[in-house]
C-alpha atoms as a PDB file:
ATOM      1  CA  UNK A   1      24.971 -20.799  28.949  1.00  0.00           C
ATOM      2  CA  UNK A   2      22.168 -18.713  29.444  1.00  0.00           C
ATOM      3  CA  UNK A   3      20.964 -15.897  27.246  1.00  0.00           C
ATOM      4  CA  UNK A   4      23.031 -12.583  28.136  1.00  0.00           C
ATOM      5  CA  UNK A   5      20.226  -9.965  27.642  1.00  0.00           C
ATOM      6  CA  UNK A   6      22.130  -7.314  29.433  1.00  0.00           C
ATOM      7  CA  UNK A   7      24.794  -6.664  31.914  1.00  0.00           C
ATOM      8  CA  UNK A   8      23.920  -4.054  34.967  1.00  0.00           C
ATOM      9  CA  UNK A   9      26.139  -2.430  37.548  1.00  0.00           C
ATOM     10  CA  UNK A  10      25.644  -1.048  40.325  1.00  0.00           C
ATOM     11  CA  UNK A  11      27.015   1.707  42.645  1.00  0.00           C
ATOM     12  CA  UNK A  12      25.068   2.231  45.978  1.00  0.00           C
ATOM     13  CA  UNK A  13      21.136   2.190  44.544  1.00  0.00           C
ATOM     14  CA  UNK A  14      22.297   3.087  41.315  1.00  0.00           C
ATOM     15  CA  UNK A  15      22.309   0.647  38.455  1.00  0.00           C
ATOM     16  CA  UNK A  16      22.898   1.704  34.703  1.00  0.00           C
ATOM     17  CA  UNK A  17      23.174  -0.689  31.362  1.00  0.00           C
ATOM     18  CA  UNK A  18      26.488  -0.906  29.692  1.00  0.00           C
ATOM     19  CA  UNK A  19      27.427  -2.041  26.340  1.00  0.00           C
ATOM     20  CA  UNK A  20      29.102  -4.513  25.101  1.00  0.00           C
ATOM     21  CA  UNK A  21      31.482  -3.205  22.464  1.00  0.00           C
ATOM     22  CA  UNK A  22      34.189  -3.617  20.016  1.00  0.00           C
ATOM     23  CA  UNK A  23      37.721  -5.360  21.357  1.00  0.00           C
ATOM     24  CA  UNK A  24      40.013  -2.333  22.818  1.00  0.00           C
ATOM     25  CA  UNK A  25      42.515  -1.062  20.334  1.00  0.00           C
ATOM     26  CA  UNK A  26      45.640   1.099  20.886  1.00  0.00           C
ATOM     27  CA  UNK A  27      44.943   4.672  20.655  1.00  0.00           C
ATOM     28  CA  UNK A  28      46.461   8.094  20.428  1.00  0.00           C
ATOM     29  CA  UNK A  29      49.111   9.796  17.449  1.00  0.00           C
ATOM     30  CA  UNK A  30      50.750   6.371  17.161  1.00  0.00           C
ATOM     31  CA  UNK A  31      53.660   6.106  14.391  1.00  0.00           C
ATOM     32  CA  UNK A  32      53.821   3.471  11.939  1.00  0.00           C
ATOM     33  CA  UNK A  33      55.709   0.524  13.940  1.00  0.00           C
ATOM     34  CA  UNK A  34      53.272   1.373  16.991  1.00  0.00           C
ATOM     35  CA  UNK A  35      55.649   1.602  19.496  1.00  0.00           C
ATOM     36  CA  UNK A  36      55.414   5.226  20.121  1.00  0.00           C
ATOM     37  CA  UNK A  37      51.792   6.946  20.427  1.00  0.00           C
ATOM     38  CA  UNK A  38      51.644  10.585  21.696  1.00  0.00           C
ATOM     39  CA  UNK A  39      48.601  11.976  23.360  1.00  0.00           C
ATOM     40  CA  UNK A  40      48.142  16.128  23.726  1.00  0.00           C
ATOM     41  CA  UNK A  41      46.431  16.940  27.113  1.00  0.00           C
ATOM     42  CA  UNK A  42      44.362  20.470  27.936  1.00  0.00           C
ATOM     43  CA  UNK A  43      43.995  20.612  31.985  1.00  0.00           C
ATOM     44  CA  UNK A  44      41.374  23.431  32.992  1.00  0.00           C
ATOM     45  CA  UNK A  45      38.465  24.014  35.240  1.00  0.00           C
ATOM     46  CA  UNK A  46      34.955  23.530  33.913  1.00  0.00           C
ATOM     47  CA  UNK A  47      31.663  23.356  34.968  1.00  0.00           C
ATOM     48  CA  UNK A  48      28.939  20.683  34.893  1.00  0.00           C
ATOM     49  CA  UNK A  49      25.210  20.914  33.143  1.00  0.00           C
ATOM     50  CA  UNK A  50      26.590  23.711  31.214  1.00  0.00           C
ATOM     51  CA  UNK A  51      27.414  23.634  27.680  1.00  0.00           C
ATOM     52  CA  UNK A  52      29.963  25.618  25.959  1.00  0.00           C
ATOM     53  CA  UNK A  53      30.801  27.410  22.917  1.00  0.00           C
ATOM     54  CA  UNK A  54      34.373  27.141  21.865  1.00  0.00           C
ATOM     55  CA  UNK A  55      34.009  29.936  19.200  1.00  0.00           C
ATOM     56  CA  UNK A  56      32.050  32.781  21.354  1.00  0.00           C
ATOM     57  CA  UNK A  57      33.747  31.716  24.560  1.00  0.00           C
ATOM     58  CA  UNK A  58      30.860  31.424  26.582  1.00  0.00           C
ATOM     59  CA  UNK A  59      28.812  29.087  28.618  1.00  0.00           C
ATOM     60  CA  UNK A  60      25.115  28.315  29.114  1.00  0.00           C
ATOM     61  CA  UNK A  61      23.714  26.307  31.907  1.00  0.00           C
ATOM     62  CA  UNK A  62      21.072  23.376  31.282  1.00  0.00           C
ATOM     63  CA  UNK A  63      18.143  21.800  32.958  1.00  0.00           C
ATOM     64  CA  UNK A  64      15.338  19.618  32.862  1.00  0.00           C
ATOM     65  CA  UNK A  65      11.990  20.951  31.678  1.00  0.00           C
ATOM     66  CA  UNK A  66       9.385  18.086  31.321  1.00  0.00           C
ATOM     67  CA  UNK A  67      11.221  15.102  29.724  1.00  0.00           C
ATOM     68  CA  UNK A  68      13.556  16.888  28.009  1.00  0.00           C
ATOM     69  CA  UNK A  69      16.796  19.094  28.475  1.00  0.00           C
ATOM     70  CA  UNK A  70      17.179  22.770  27.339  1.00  0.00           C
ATOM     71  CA  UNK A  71      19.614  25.556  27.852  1.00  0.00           C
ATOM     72  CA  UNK A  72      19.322  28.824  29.527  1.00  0.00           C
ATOM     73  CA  UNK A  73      19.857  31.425  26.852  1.00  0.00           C
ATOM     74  CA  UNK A  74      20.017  35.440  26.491  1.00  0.00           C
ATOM     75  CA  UNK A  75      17.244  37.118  25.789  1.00  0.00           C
ATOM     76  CA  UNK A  76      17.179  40.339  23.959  1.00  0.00           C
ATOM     77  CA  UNK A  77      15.913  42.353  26.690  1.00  0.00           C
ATOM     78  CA  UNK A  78      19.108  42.075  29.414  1.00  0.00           C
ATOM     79  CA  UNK A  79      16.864  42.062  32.097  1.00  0.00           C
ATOM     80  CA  UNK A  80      15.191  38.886  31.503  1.00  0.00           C
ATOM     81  CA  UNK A  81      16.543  35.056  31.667  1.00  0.00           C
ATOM     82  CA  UNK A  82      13.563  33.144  30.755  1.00  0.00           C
ATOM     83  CA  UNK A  83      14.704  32.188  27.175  1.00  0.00           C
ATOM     84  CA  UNK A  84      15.354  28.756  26.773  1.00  0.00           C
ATOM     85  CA  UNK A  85      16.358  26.424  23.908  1.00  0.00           C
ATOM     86  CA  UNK A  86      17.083  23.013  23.371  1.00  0.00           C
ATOM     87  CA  UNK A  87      20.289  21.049  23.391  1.00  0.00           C
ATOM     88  CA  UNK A  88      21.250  19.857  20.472  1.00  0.00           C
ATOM     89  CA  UNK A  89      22.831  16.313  19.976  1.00  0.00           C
ATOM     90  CA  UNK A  90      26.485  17.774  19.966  1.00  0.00           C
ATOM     91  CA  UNK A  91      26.216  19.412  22.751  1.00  0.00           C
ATOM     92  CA  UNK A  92      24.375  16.844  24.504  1.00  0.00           C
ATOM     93  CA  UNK A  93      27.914  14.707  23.721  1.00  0.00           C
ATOM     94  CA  UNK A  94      30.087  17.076  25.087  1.00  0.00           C
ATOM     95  CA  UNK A  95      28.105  18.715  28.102  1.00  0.00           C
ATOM     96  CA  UNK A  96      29.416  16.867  31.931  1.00  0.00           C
ATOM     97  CA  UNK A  97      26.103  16.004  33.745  1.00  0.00           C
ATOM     98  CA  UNK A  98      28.126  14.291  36.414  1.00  0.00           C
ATOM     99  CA  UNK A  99      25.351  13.793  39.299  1.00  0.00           C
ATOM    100  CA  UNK A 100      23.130  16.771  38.033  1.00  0.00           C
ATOM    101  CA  UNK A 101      24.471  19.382  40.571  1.00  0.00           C
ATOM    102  CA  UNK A 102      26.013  22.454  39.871  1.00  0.00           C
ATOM    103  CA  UNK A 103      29.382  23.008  40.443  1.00  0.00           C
ATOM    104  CA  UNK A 104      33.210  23.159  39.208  1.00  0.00           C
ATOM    105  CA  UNK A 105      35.197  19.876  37.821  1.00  0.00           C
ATOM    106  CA  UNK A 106      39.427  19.603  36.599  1.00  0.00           C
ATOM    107  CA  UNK A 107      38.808  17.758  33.062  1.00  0.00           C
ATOM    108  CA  UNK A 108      40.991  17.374  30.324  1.00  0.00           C
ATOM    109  CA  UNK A 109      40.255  18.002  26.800  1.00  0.00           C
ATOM    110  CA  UNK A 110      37.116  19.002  28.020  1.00  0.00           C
ATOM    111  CA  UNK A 111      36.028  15.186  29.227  1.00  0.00           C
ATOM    112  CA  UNK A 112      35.135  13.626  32.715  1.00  0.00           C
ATOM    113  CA  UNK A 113      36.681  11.277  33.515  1.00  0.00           C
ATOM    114  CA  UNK A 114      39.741  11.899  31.172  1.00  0.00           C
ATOM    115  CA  UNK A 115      40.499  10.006  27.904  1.00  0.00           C
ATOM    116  CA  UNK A 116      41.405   6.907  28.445  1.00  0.00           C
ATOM    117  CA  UNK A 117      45.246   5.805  26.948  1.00  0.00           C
ATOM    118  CA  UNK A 118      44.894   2.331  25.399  1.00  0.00           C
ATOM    119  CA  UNK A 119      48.687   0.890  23.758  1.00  0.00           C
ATOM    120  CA  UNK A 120      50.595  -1.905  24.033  1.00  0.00           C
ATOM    121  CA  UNK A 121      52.575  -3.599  26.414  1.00  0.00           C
ATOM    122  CA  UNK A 122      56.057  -2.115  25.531  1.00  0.00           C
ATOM    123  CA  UNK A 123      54.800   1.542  23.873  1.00  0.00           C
ATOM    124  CA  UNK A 124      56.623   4.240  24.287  1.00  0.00           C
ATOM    125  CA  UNK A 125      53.809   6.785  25.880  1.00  0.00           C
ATOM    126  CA  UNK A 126      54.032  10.497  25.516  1.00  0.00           C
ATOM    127  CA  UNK A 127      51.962  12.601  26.994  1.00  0.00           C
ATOM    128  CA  UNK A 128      51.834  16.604  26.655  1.00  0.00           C
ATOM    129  CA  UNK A 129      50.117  18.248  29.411  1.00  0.00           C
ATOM    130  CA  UNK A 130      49.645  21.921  29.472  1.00  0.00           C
ATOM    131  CA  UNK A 131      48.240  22.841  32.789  1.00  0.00           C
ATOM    132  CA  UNK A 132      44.984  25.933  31.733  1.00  0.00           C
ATOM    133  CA  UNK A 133      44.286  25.935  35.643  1.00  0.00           C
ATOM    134  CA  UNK A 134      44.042  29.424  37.324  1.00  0.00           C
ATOM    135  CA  UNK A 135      46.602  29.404  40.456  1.00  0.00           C
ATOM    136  CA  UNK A 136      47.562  25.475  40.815  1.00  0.00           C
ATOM    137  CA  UNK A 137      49.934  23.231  40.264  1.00  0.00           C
ATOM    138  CA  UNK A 138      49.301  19.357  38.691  1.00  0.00           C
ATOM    139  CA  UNK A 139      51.056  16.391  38.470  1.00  0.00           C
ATOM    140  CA  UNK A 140      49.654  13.027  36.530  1.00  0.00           C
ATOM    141  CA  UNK A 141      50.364   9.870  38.540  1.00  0.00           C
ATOM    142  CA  UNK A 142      50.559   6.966  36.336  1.00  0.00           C
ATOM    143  CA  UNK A 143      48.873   4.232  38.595  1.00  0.00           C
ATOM    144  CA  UNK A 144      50.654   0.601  37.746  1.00  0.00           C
ATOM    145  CA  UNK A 145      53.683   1.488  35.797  1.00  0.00           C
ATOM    146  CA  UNK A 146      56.999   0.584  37.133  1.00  0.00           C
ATOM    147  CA  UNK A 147      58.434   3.829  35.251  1.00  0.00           C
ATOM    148  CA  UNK A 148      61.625   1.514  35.131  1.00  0.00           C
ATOM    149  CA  UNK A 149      64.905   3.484  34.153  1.00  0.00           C
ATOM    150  CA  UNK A 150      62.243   6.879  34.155  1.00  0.00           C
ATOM    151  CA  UNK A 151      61.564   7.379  38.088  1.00  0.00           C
ATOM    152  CA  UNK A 152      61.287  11.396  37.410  1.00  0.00           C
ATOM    153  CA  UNK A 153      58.203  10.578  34.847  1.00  0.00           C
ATOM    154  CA  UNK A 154      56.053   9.222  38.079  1.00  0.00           C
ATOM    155  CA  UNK A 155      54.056  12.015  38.605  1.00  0.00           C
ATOM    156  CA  UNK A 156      54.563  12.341  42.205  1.00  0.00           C
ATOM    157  CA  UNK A 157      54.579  16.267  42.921  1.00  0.00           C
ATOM    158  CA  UNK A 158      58.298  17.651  44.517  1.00  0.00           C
ATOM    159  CA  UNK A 159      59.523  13.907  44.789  1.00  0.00           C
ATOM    160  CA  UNK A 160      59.395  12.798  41.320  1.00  0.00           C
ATOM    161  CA  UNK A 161      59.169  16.442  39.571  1.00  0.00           C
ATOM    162  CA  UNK A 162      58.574  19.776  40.184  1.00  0.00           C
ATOM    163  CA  UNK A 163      54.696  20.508  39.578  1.00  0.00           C
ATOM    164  CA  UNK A 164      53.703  22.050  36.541  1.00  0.00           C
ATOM    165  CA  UNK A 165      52.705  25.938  37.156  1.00  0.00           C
ATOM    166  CA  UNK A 166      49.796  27.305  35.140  1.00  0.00           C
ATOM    167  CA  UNK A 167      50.233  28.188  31.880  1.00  0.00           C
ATOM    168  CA  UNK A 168      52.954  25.844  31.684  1.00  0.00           C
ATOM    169  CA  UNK A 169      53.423  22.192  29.202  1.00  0.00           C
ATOM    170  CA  UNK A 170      55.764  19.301  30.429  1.00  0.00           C
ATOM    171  CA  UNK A 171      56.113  15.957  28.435  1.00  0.00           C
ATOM    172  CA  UNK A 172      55.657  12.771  30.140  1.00  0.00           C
ATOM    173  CA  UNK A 173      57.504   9.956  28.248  1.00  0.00           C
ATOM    174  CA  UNK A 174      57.693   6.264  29.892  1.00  0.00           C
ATOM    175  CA  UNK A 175      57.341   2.370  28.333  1.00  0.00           C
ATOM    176  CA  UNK A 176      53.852   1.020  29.345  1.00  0.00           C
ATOM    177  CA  UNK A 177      54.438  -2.036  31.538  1.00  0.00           C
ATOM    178  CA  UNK A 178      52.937  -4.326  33.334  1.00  0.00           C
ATOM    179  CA  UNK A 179      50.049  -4.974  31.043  1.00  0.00           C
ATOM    180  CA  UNK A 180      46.980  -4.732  32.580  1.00  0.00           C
ATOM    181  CA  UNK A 181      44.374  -2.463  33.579  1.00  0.00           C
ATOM    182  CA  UNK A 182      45.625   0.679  34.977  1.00  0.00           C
ATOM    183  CA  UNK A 183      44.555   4.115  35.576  1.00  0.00           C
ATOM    184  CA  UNK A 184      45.963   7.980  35.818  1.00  0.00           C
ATOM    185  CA  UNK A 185      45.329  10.325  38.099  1.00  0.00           C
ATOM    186  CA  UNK A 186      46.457  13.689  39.924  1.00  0.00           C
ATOM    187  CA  UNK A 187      49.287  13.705  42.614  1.00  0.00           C
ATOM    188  CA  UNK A 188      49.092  16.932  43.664  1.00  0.00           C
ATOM    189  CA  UNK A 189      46.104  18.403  46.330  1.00  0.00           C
ATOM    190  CA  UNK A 190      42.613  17.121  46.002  1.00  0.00           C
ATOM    191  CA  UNK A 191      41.831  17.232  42.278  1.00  0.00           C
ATOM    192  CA  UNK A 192      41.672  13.655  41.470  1.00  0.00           C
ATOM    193  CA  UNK A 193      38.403  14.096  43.235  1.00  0.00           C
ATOM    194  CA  UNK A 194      37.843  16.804  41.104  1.00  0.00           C
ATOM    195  CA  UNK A 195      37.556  14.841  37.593  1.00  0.00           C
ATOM    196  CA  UNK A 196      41.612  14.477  37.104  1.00  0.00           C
ATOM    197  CA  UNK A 197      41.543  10.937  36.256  1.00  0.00           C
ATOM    198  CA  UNK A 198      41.360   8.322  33.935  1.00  0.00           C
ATOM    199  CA  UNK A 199      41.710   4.923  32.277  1.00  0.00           C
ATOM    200  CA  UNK A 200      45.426   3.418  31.291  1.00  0.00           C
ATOM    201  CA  UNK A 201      44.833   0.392  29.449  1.00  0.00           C
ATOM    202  CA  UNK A 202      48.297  -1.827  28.723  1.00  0.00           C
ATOM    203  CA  UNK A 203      47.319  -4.569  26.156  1.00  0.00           C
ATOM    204  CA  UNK A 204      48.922  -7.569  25.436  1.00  0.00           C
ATOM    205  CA  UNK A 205      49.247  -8.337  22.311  1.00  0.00           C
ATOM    206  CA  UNK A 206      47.653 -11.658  20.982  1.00  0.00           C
ATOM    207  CA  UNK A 207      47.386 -12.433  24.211  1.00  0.00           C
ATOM    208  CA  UNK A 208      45.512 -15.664  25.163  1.00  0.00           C
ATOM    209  CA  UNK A 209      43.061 -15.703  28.081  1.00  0.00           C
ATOM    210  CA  UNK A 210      42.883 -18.481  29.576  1.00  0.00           C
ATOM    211  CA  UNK A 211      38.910 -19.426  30.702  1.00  0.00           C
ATOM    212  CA  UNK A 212      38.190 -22.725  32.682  1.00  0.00           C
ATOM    213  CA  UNK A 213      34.844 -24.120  31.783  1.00  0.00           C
ATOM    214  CA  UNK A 214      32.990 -26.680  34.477  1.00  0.00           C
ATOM    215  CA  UNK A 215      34.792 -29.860  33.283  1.00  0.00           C
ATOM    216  CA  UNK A 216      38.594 -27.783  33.760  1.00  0.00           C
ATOM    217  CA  UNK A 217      38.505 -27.269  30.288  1.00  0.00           C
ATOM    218  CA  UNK A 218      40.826 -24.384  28.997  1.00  0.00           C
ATOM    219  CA  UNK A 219      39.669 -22.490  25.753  1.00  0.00           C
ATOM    220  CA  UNK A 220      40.914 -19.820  23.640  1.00  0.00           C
ATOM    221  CA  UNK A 221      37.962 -17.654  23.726  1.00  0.00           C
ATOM    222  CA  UNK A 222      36.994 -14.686  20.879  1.00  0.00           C
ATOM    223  CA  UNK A 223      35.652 -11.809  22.881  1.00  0.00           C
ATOM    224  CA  UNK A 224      32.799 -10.000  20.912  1.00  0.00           C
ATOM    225  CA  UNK A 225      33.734  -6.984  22.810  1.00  0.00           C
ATOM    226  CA  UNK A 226      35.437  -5.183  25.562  1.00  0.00           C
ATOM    227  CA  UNK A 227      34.639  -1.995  27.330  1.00  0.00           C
ATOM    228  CA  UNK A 228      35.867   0.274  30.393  1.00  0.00           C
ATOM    229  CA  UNK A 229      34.201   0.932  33.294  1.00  0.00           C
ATOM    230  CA  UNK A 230      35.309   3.955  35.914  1.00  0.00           C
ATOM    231  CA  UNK A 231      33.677   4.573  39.194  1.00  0.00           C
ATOM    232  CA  UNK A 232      33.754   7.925  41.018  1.00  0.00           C
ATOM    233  CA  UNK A 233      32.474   9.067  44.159  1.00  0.00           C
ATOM    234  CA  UNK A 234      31.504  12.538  43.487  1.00  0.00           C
ATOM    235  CA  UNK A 235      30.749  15.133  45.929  1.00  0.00           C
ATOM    236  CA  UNK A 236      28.140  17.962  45.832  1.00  0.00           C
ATOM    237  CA  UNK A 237      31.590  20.224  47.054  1.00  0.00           C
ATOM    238  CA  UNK A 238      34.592  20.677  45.455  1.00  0.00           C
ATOM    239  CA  UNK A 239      37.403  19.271  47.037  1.00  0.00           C
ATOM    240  CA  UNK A 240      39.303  21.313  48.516  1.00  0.00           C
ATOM    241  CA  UNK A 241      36.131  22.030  50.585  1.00  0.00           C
ATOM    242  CA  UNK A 242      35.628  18.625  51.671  1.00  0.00           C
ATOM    243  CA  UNK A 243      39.648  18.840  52.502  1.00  0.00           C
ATOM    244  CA  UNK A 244      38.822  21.452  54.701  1.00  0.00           C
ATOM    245  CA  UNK A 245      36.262  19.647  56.311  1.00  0.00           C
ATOM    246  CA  UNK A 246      38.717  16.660  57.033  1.00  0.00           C
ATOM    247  CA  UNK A 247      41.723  18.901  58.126  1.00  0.00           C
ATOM    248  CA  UNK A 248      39.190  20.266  60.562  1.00  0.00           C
ATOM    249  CA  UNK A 249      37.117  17.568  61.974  1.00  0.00           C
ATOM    250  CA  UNK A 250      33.994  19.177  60.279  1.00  0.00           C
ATOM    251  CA  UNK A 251      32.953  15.993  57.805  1.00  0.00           C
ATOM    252  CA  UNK A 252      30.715  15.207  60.652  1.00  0.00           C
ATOM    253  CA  UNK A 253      28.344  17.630  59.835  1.00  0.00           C
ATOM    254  CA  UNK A 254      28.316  17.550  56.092  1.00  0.00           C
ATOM    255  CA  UNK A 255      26.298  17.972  53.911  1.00  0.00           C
ATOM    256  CA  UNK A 256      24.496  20.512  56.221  1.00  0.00           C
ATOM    257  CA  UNK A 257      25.580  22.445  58.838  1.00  0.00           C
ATOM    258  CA  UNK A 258      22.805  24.262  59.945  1.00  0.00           C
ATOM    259  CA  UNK A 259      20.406  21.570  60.565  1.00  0.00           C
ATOM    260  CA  UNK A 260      20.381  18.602  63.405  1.00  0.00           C
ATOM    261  CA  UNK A 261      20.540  15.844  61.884  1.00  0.00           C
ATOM    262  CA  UNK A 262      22.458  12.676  62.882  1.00  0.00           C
ATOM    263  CA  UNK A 263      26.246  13.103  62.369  1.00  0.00           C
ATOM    264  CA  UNK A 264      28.073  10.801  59.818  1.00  0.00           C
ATOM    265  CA  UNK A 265      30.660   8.372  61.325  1.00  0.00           C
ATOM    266  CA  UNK A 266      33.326   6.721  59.263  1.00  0.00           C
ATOM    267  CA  UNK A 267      32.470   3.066  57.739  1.00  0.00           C
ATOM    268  CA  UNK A 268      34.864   0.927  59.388  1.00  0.00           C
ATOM    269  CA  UNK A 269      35.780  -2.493  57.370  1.00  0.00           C
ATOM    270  CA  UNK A 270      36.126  -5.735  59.557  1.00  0.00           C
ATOM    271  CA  UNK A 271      39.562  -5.328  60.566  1.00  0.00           C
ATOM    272  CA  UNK A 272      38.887  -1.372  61.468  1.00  0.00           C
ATOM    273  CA  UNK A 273      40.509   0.610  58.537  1.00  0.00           C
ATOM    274  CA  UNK A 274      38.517   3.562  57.436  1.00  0.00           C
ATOM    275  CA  UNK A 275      36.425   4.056  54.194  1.00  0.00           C
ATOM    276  CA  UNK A 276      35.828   7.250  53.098  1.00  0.00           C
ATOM    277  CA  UNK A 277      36.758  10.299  54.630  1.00  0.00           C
ATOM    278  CA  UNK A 278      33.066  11.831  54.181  1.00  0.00           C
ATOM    279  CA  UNK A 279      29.738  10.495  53.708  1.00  0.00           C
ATOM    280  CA  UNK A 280      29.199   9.125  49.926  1.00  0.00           C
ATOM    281  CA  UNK A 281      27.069  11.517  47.864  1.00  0.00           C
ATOM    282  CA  UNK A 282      26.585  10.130  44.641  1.00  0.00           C
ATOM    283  CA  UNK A 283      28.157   7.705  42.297  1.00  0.00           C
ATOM    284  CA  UNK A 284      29.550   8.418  38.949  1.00  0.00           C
ATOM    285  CA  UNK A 285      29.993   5.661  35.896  1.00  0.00           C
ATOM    286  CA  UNK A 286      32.149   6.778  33.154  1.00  0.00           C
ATOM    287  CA  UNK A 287      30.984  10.569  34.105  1.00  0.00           C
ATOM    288  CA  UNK A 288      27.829  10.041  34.105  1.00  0.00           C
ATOM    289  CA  UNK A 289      25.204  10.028  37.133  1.00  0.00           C
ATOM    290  CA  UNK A 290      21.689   9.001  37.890  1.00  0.00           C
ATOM    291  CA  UNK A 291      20.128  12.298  37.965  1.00  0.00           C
ATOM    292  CA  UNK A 292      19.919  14.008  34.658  1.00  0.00           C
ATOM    293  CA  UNK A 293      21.272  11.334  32.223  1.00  0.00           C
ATOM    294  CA  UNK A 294      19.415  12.196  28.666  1.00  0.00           C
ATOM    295  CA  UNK A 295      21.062   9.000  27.125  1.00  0.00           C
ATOM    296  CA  UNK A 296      21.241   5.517  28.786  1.00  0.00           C
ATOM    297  CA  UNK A 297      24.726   4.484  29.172  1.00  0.00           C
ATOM    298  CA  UNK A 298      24.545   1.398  26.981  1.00  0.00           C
ATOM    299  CA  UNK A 299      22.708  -0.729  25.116  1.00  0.00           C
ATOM    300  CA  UNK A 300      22.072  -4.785  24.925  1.00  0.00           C
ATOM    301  CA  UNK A 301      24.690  -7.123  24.699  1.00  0.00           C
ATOM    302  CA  UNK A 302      24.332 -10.140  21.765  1.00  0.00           C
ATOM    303  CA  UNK A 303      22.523 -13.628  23.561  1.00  0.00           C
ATOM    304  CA  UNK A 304      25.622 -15.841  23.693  1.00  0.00           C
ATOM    305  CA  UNK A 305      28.391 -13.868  22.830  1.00  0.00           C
ATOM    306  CA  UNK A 306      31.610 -13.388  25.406  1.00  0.00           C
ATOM    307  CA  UNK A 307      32.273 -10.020  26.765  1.00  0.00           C
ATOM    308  CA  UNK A 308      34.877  -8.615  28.750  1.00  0.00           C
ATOM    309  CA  UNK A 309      34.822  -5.077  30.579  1.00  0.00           C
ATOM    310  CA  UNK A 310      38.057  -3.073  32.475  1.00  0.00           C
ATOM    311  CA  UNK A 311      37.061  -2.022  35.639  1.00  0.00           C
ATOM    312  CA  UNK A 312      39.264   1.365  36.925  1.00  0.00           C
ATOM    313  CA  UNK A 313      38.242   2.396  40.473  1.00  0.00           C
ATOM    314  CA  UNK A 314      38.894   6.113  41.305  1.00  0.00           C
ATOM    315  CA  UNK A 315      37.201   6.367  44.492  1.00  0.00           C
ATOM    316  CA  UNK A 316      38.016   6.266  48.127  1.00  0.00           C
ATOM    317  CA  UNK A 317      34.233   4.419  49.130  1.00  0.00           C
ATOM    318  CA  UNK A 318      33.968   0.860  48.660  1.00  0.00           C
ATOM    319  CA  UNK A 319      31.346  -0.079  45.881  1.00  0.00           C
ATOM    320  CA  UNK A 320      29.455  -3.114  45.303  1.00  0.00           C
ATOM    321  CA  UNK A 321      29.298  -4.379  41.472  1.00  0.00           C
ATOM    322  CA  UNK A 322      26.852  -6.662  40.257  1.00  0.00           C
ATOM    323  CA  UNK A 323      26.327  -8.766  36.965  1.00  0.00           C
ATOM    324  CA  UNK A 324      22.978  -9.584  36.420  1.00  0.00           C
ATOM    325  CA  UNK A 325      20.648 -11.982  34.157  1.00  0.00           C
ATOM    326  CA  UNK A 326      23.712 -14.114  33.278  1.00  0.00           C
ATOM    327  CA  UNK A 327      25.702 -17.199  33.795  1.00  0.00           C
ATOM    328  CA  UNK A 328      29.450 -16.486  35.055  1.00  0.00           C
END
């Protein structure tokens, strides 16, 4: 095998450097047998490149000065902005960069793309989601389960349940099966384009994977580590702009409407389907975009050692992947 000095993806031109880490465990408020692990959900709006403090309630938005990042900050005269300071390495953790752009995202708990669930095939999952949005409704979609004996826990809005209003908490509560690698995301409007998504990561336990070597040799590998990997195609808009757009024929002329440029025309896959409803404006990796990223998304993986990542698509654009400097 040849060394493995790193492993690169790719979305569009983008490529960023992931890490290899340690095997995926179950997570959440799990009880002692395992077979029930709760998880407690905040849906709100929030913006990205600001950082916010919890305590004060207030927000300060951050940008790039040089090489490093700083955020706006009041001076003491109120007439004057110019005060600046840098971000700390807290904040730095919890701020959403997204692309670098400006503009509102639906997180939960604060995080972009959502936290992912990791149990067990089997687990009993219970979710509480209190819905902090102004004036919608959400639902949570739970991509891959066969929600057998729970149809109402599906997450589709009006067929499986009633959405939840604002300032209102339901309890999801289904067995993860298949296992697999599954996602969640919104069923209600546009707002899984918003940042309402995440990973859903059924594990089977001691499960053997099966690898076939040249000579159709089977092995019981040891992975030296797993990770998760979610694409996003994020737009400069929020959504329910772009769903304007579509309802009205007017994705044509995004992103600018005031200038002549050539209009955009749907990609059409060999056997004519659509992809993408709008032209692709940037790609998201776990969050995180080109522009603006203060911390590299990864480090090196160990020469030699077997790795294993989750992919969990939440986009409507195709994407290429790529594996590079390595043997597969």
């Amino acid at each position: 095998m040849t060394p493995l000095t790193a492993l690169f993806f790719s979305v569009s031109s983008y490529f960023f450097l992931m890490t290899a880490g340690q095997l995926l465990q179950p997570n959440g408020d799990c009880n002692n047998q395992g077979n029930i692990c709760e998880y407690k959900w905040k849906v709100e709006h929030r913006n990205t490149m600001v950082t916010y403090n919890e305590t004060t309630g207030s927000g300060l938005p951050i940008f790039r000065y040089g090489n490093s990042f700083y955020k706006r900050n009041r001076d003491p005269e109120p007439t004057s902005c110019k005060k600046k300071d840098p971000l700390t390495d807290l904040e730095k953790d919890k701020v959403i960069t997204a692309d670098g752009t400006y503009r509102s995202a639906v997180v939960i708990n604060g995080e972009l793309p959502g936290p992912p669930i990791i149990v067990n095939n089997g687990t009993q999952v219970v979710v509480h989601v209190t819905n902090h949005l102004t004036m919608e409704g959400i639902t949570i979609h739970w991509h891959g389960m066969v929600q057998r004996n729970t149809p109402w826990m599906d997450g589709v809005a009006s067929v499986s349940h009633c959405p939840i209003n604002p300032g209102e908490t339901f309890t999801y509560r289904f067995l993860a099966t298949p296992p697999g690698t599954h996602w969640y995301h919104s069923h209600l409007g546009t707002q899984r384009t918003d940042g309402l998504y995440g990973a859903l990561i059924v594990l089977q336990p001691e499960e053997t994977v099966k690898v076939k070597r040249p000579k159709r040799e089977t092995v019981d590998p040891d992975f030296a580590g797993e990770f998760i990997m979610t694409l996003h195609d994020w737009m400069k808009d929020p959504s329910l702009d772009i769903n304007n757009q579509v309802l009205w024929e007017m994705q044509r002329f995004y992103p600018g409407y005031n200038v002549t440029s050539p209009c955009f025309y749907q990609t059409k896959q060999l056997d004519g389907t659509g992809i993408g409803v709008s032209p692709f404006w940037s790609g998201l990796i776990n969050g995180k975009g080109l522009i603006y990223r203060y911390d590299p998304i990864g480090n090196e993986v160990v020469e030699n050692e077997l790795i294993r990542w989750k992919y969990s698509p939440s986009n409507v654009h195709s994407h290429t992947v790529f594996v590079s400097s390595m043997r597969l």
